[in-house]
C-alpha atoms as a PDB file:
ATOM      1  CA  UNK A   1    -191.951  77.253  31.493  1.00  0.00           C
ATOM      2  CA  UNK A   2    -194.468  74.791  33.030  1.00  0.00           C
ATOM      3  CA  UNK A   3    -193.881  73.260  36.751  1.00  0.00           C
ATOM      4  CA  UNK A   4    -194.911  69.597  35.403  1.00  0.00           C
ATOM      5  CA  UNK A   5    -192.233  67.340  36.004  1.00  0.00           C
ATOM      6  CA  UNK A   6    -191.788  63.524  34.945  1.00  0.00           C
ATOM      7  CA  UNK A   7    -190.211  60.780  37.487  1.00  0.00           C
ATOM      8  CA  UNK A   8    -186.654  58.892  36.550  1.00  0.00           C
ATOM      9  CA  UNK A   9    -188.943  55.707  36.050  1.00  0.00           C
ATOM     10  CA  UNK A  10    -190.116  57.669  32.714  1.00  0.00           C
ATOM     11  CA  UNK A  11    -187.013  57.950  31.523  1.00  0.00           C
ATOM     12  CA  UNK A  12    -185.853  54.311  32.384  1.00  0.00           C
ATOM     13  CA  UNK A  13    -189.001  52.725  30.749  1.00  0.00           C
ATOM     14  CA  UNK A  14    -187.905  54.521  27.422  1.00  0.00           C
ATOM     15  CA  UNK A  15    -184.242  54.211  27.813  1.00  0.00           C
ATOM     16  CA  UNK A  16    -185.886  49.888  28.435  1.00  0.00           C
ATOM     17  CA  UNK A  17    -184.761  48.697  24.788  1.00  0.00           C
ATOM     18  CA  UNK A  18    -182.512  51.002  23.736  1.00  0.00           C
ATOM     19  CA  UNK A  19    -179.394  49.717  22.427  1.00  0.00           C
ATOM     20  CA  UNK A  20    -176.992  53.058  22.122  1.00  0.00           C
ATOM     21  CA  UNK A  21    -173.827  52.756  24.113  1.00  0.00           C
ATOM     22  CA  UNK A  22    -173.271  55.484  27.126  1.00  0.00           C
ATOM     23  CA  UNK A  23    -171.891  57.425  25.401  1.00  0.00           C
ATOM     24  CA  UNK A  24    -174.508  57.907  23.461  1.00  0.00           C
ATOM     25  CA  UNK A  25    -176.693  58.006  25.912  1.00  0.00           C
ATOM     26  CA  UNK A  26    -174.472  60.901  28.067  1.00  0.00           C
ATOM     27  CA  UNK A  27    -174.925  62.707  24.862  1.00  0.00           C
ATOM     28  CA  UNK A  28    -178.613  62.392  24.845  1.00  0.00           C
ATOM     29  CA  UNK A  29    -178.679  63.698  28.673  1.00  0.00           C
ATOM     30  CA  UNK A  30    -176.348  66.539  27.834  1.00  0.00           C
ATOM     31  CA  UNK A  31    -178.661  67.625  24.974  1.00  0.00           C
ATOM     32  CA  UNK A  32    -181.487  68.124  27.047  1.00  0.00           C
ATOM     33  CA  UNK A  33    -179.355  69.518  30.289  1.00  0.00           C
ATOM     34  CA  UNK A  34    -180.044  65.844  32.170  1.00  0.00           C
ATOM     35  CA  UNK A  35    -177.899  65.219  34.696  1.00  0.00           C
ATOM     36  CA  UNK A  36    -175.569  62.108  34.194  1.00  0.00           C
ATOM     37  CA  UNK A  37    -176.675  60.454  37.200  1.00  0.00           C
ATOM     38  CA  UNK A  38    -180.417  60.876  37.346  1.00  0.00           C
ATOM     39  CA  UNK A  39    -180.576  57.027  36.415  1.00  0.00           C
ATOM     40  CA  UNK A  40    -179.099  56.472  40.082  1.00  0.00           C
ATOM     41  CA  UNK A  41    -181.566  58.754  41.875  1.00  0.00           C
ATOM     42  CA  UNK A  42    -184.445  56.850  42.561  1.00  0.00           C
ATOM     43  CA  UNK A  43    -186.516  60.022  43.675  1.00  0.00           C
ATOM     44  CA  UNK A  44    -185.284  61.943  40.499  1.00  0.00           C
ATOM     45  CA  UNK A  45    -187.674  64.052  38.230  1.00  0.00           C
ATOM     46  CA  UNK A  46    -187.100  66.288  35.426  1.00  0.00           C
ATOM     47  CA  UNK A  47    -189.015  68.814  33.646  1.00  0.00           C
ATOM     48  CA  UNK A  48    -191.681  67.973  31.275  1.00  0.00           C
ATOM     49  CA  UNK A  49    -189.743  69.628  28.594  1.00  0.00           C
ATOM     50  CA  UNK A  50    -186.374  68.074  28.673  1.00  0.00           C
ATOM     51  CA  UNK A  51    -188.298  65.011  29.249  1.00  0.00           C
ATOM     52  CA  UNK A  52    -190.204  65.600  25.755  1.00  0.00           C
ATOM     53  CA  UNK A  53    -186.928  66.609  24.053  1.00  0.00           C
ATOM     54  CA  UNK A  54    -185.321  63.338  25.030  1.00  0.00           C
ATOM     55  CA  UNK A  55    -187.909  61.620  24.395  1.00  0.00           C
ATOM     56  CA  UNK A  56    -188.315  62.244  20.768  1.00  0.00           C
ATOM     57  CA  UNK A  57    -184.221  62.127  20.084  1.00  0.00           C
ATOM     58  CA  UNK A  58    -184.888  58.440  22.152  1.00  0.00           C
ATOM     59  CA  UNK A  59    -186.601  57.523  19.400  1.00  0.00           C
ATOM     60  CA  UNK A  60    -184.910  59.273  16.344  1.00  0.00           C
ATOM     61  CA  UNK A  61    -181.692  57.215  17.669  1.00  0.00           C
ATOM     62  CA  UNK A  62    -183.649  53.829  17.723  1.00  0.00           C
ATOM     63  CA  UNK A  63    -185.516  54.546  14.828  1.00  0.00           C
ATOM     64  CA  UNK A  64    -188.800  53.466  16.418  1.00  0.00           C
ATOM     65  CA  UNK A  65    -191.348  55.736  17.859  1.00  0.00           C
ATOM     66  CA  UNK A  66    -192.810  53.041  20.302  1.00  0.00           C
ATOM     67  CA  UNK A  67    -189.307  52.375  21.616  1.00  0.00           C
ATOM     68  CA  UNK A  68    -188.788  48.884  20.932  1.00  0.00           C
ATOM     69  CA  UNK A  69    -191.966  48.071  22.670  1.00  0.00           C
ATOM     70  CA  UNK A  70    -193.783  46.294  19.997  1.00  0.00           C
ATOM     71  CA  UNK A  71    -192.338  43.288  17.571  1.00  0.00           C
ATOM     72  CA  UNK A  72    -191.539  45.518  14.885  1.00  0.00           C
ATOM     73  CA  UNK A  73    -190.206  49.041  14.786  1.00  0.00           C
ATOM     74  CA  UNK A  74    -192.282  51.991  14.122  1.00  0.00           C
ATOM     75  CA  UNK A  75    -190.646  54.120  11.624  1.00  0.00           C
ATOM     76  CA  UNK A  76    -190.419  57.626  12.526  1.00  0.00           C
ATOM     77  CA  UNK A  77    -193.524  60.211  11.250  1.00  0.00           C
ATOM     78  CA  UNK A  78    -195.943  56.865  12.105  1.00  0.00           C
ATOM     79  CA  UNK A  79    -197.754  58.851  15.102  1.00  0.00           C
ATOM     80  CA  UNK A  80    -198.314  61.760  12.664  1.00  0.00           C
ATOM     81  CA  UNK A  81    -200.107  59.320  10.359  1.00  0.00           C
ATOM     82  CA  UNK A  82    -203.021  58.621  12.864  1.00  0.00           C
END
C-alpha cells in the first residue's frame, strides 16, 4: 500500500457540486473506510487509495466525470475516450 496521502480540501473540492443528500454521502465515506467527520478536520488526509475509490463513485453518483465543474456534464467513460 503506498504512503501518499491526499488533504480533506481534495475531497471538499469534489464533494463542491455534488448534490447527494448525507446520507448518501455517509455511504460514500463508509465505502471507502472515510471517517464521517473528516469534512470537520481541517488538517485531515486520507490515503491515496480511498481517495481514488471515492473519487470515481463521486462521479458515478453525479454522473459527470469533471464533477459539475464545467457547464455540461461529462458522461461517464469520457476520460477513457482521450
Amino acid at each position: 500500500m503506498s504512503t501518499i496521502t491526499v488533504s480533506v480540501r481534495m475531497i471538499e473540492a469534489a464533494l463542491h457540486h455534488f448534490q447527494g443528500g448525507s446520507e448518501e454521502l455517509q455511504a460514500l465515506f463508509r465505502r471507502h473506510a472515510v471517517p464521517p467527520d473528516l469534512l470537520s478536520r481541517q488538517q485531515a488526509r486520507i490515503s491515496a487509495e480511498h481517495y481514488s475509490g471515492l473519487l470515481q463513485d463521486i462521479m458515478i453518483a453525479m454522473g459527470d466525470e469533471m464533477l459539475g465543474y464545467t457547464r455540461v456534464p461529462h458522461r461517464l467513460g469520457t476520460w477513457k475516450m482521450m
